[in-house]
C-alpha atoms as a PDB file:
ATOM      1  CA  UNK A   1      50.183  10.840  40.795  1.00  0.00           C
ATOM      2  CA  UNK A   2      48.933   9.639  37.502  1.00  0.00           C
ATOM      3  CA  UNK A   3      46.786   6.447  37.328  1.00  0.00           C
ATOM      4  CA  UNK A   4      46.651   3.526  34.863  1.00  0.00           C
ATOM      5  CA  UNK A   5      44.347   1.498  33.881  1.00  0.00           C
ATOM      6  CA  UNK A   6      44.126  -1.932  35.030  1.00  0.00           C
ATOM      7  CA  UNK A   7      43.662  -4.999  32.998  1.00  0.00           C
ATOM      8  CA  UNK A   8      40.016  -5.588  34.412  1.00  0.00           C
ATOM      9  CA  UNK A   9      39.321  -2.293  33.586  1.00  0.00           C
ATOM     10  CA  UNK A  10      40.398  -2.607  30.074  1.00  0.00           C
ATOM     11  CA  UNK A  11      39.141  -5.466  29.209  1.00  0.00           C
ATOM     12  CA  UNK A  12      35.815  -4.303  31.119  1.00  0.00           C
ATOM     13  CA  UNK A  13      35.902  -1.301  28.174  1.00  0.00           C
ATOM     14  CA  UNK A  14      36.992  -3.744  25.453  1.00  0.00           C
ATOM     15  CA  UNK A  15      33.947  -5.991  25.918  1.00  0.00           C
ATOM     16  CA  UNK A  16      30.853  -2.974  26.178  1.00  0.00           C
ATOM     17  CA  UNK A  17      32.981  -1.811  22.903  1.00  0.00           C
ATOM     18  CA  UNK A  18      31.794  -4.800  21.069  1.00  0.00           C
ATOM     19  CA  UNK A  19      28.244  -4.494  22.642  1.00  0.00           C
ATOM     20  CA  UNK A  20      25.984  -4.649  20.015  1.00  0.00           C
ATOM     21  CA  UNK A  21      22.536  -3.253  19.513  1.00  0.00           C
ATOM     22  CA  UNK A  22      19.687  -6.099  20.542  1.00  0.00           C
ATOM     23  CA  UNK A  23      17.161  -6.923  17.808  1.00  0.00           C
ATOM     24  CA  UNK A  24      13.948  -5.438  19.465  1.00  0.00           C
ATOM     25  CA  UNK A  25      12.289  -7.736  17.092  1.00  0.00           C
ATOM     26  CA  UNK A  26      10.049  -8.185  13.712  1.00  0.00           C
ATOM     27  CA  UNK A  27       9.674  -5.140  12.259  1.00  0.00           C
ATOM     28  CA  UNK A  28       6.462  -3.109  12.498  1.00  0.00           C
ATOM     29  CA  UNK A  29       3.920  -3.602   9.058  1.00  0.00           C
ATOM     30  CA  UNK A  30       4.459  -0.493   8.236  1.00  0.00           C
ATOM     31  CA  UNK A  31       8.490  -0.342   7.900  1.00  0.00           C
ATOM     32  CA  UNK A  32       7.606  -3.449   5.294  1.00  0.00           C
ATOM     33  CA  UNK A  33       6.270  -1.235   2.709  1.00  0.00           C
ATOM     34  CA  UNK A  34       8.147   0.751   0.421  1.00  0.00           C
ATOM     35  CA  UNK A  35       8.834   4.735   1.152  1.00  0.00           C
ATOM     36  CA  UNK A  36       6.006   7.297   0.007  1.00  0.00           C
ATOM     37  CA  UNK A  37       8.264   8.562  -2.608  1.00  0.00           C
ATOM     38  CA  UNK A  38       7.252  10.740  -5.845  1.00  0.00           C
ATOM     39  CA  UNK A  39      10.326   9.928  -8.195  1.00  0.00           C
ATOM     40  CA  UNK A  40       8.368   7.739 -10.470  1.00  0.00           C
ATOM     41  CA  UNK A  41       9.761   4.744  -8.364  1.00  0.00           C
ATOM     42  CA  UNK A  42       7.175   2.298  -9.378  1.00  0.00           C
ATOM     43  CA  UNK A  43       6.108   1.567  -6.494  1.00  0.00           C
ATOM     44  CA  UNK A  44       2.556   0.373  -4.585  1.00  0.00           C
ATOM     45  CA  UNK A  45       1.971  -0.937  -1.031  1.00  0.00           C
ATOM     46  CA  UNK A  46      -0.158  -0.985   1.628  1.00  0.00           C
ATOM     47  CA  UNK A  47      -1.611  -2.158   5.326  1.00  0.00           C
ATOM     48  CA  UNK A  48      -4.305  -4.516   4.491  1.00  0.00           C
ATOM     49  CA  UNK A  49      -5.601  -5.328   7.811  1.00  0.00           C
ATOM     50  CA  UNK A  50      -2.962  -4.446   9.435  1.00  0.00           C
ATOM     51  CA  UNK A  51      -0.572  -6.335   7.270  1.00  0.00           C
ATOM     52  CA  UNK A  52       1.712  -5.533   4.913  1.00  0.00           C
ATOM     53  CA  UNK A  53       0.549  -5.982   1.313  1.00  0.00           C
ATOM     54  CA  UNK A  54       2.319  -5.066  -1.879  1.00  0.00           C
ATOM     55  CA  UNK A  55       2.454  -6.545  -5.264  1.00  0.00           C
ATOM     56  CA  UNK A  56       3.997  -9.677  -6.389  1.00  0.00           C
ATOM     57  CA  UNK A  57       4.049 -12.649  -8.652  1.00  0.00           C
ATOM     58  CA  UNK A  58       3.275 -12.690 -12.555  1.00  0.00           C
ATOM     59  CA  UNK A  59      -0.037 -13.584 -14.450  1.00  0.00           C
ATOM     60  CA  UNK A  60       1.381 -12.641 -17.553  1.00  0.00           C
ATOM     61  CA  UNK A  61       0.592  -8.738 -16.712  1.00  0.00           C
ATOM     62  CA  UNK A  62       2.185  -6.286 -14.901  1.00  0.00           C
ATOM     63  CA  UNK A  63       1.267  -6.709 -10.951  1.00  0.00           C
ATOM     64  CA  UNK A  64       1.599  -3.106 -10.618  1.00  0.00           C
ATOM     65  CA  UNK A  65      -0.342  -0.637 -13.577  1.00  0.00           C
ATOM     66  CA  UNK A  66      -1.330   2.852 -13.182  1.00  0.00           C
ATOM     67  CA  UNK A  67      -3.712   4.814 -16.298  1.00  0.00           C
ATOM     68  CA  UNK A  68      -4.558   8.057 -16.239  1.00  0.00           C
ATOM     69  CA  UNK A  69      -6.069  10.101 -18.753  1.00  0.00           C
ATOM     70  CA  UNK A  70      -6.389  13.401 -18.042  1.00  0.00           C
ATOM     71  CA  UNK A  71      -8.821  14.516 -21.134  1.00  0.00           C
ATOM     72  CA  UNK A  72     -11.049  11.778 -20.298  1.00  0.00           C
ATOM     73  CA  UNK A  73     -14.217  12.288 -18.021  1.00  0.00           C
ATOM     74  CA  UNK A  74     -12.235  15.392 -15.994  1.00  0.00           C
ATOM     75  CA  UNK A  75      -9.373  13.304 -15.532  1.00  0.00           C
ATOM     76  CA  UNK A  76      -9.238   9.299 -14.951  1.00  0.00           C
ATOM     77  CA  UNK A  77      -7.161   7.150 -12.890  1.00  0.00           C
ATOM     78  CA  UNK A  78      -7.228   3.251 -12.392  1.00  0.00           C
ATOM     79  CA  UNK A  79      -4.799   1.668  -9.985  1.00  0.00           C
ATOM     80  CA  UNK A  80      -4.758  -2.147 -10.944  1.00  0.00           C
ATOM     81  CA  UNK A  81      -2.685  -4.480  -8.913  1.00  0.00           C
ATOM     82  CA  UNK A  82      -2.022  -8.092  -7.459  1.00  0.00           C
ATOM     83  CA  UNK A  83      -0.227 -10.640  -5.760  1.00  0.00           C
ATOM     84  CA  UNK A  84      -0.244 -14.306  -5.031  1.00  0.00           C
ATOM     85  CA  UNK A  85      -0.219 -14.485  -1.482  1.00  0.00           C
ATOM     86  CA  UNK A  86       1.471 -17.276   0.848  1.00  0.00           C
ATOM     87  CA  UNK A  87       2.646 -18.987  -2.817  1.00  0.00           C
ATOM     88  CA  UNK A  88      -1.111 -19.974  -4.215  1.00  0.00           C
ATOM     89  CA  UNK A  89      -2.415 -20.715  -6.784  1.00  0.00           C
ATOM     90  CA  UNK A  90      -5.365 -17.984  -6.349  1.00  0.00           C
ATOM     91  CA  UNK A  91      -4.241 -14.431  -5.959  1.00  0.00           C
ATOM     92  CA  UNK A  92      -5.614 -11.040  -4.516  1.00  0.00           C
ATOM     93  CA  UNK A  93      -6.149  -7.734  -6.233  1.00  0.00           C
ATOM     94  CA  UNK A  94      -7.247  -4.504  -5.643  1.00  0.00           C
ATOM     95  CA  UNK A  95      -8.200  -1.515  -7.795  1.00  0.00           C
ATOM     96  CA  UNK A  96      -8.783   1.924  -7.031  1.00  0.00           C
ATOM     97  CA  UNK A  97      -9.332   5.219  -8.742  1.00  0.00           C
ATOM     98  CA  UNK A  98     -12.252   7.113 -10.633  1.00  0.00           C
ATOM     99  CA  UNK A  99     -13.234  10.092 -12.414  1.00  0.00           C
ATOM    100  CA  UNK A 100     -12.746  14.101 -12.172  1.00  0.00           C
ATOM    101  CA  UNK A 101      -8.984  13.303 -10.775  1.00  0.00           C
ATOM    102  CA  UNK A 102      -7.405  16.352 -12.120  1.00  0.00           C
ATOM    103  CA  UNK A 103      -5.265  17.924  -9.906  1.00  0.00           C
ATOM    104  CA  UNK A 104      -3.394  17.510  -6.785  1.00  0.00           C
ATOM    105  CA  UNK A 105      -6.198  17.075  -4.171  1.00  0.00           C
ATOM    106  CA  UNK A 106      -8.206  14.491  -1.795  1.00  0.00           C
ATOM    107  CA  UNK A 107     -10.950  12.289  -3.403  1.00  0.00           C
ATOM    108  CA  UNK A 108     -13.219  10.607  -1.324  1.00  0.00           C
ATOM    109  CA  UNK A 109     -14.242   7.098  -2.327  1.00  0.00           C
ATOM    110  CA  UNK A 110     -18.039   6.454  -2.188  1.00  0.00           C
ATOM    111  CA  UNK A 111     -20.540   3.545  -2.443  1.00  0.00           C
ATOM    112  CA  UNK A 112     -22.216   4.456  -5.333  1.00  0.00           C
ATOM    113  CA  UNK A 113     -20.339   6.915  -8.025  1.00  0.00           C
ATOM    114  CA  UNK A 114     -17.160   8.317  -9.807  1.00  0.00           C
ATOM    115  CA  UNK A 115     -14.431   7.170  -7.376  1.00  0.00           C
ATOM    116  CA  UNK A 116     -13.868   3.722  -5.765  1.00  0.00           C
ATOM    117  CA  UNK A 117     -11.862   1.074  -4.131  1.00  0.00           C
ATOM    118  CA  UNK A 118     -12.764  -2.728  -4.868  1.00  0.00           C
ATOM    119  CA  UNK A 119     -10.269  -5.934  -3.199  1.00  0.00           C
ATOM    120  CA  UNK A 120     -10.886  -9.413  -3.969  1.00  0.00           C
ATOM    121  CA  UNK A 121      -9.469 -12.134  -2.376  1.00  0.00           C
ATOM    122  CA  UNK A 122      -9.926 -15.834  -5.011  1.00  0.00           C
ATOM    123  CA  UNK A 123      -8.752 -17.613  -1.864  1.00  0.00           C
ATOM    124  CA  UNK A 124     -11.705 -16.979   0.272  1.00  0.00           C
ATOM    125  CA  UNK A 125     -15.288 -18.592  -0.782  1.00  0.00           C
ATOM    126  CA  UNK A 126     -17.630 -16.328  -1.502  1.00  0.00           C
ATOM    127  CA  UNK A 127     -19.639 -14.234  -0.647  1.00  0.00           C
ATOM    128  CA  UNK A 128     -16.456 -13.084   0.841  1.00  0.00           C
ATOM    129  CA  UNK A 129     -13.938 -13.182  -1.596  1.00  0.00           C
ATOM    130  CA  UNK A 130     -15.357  -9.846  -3.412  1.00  0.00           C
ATOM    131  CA  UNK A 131     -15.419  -6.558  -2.398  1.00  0.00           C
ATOM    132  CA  UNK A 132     -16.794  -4.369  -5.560  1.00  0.00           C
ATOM    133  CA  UNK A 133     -20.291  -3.502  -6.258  1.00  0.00           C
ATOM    134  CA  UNK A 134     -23.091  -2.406  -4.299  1.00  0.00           C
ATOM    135  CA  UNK A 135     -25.994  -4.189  -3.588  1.00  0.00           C
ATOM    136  CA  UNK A 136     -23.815  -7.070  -2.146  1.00  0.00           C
ATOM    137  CA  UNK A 137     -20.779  -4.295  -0.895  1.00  0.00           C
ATOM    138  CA  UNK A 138     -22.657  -2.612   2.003  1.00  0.00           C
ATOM    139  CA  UNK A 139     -20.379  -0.062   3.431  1.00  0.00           C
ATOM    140  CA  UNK A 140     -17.123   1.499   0.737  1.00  0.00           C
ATOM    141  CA  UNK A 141     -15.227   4.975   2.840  1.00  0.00           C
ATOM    142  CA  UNK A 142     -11.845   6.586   2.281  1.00  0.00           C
ATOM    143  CA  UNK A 143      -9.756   8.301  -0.126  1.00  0.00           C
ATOM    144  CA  UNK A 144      -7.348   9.018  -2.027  1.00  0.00           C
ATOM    145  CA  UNK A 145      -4.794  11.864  -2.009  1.00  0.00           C
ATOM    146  CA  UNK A 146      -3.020  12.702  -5.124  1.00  0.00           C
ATOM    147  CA  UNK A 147       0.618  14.382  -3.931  1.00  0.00           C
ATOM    148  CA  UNK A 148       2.250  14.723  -7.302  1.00  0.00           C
ATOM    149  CA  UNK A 149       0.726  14.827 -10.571  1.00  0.00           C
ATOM    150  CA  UNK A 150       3.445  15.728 -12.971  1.00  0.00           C
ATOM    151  CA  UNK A 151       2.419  15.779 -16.643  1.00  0.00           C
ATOM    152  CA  UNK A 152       5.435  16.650 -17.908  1.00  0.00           C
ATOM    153  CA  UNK A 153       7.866  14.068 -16.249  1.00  0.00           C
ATOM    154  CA  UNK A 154       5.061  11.725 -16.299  1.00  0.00           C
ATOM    155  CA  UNK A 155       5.152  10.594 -12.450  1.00  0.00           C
ATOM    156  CA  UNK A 156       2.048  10.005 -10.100  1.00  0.00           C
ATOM    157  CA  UNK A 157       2.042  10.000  -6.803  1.00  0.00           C
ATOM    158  CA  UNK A 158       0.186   9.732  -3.808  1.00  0.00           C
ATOM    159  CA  UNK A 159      -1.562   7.858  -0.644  1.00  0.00           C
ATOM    160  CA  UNK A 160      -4.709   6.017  -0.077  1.00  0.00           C
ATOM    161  CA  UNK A 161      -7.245   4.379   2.527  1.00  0.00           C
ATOM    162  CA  UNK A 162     -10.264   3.002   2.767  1.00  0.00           C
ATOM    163  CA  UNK A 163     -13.132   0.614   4.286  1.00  0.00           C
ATOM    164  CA  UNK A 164     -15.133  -2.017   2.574  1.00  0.00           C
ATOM    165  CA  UNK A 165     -17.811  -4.219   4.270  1.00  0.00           C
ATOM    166  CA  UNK A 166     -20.538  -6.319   3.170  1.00  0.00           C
ATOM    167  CA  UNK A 167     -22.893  -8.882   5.747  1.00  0.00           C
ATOM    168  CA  UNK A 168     -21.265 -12.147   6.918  1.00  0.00           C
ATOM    169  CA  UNK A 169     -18.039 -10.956   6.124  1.00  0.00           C
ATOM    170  CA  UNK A 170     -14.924  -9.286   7.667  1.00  0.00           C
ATOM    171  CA  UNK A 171     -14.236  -5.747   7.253  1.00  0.00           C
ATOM    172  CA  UNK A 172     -11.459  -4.727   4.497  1.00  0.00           C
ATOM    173  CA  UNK A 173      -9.695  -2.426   6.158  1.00  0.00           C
ATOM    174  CA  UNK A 174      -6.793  -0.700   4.067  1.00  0.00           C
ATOM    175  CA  UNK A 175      -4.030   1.655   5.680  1.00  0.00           C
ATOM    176  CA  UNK A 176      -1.085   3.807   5.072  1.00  0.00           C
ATOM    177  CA  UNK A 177      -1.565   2.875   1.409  1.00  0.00           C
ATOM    178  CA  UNK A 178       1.055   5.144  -0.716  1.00  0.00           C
ATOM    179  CA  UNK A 179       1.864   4.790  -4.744  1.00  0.00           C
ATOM    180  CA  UNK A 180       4.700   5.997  -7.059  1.00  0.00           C
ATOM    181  CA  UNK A 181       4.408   5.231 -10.917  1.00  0.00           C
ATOM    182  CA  UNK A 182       6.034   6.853 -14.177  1.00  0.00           C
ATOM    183  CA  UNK A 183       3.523   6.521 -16.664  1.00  0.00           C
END
């Protein structure tokens, strides 16, 4: 004997067919940056503080510029970048890079030296609204990690964190940074 399916049980299949997926809600930070790539896809982002932060608005220059001039001081790289936050009128920026960057590698960022991080927030009053030089910058760890350095295609890659802290002020903390540019 060969049994068929009842309405109820149809339509009881019909209705968990159409069963979507809940949203398990906002997104994490980090799925709101852009991929680690190393195609050149001009891109920069970050966790700043646990929050996503990536480049935007326009001051008239690029808010996203990579040099890098191998020949000069063992090889130099400056990350320069921006955004207007929360649509102010001040902005945020951060810059990063140093000297002897000359092949694929880890650099440590340091207090005092070749290699560093700085982040400045014009939003904030000071003394907490720079994060650059030492006496005032207290505490500066972290690195960066060059993943692709490609002369001939002209594409830079890599990922970055670090720690800045000064007295009176809250920590910069900086994650899960990555970067992709085509000079």
């Amino acid at each position: 004997m060969r049994l068929l399916p009842t309405p109820l049980l149809l339509a009881a299949l019909l209705g968990l067919s159409q069963c979507k997926k809940s949203d398990s809600g906002p997104a994490k930070p980090e799925d709101q940056l852009p991929p680690a790539t190393q195609t050149g896809a001009h891109t920069f982002g970050c966790l700043l503080n646990g929050q996503p932060w990536t480049p935007s608005g326009n001051d008239g220059r690029q808010n996203f510029r990579l040099t890098y001039d191998p020949s000069y001081a063992g090889g130099s790289l400056t990350i320069r970048t921006y955004r207007y936050p929360n649509d102010k009128l001040s902005y945020q920026n951060m810059i990063l890079g140093g000297d002897r960057i000359a092949h694929i590698g880890t650099y440590s960022f340091v207090l005092v030296g070749d290699r560093k991080a700085f982040f400045a927030d014009h939003n904030i009053t000071a003394p907490c609204d720079d994060f650059s030089e030492a006496p005032d910058l207290t505490y500066r760890t972290g690195s960066i990690t060059i993943t692709k350095l490609d002369s001939i295609s002209g594409i830079i890659s890599g990922n970055f964190n670090f720690k800045l802290a000064k007295p009176g002020c809250d920590t910069i903390k900086v994650t899960q940074g990555r970067f992709d540019y085509k000079l």
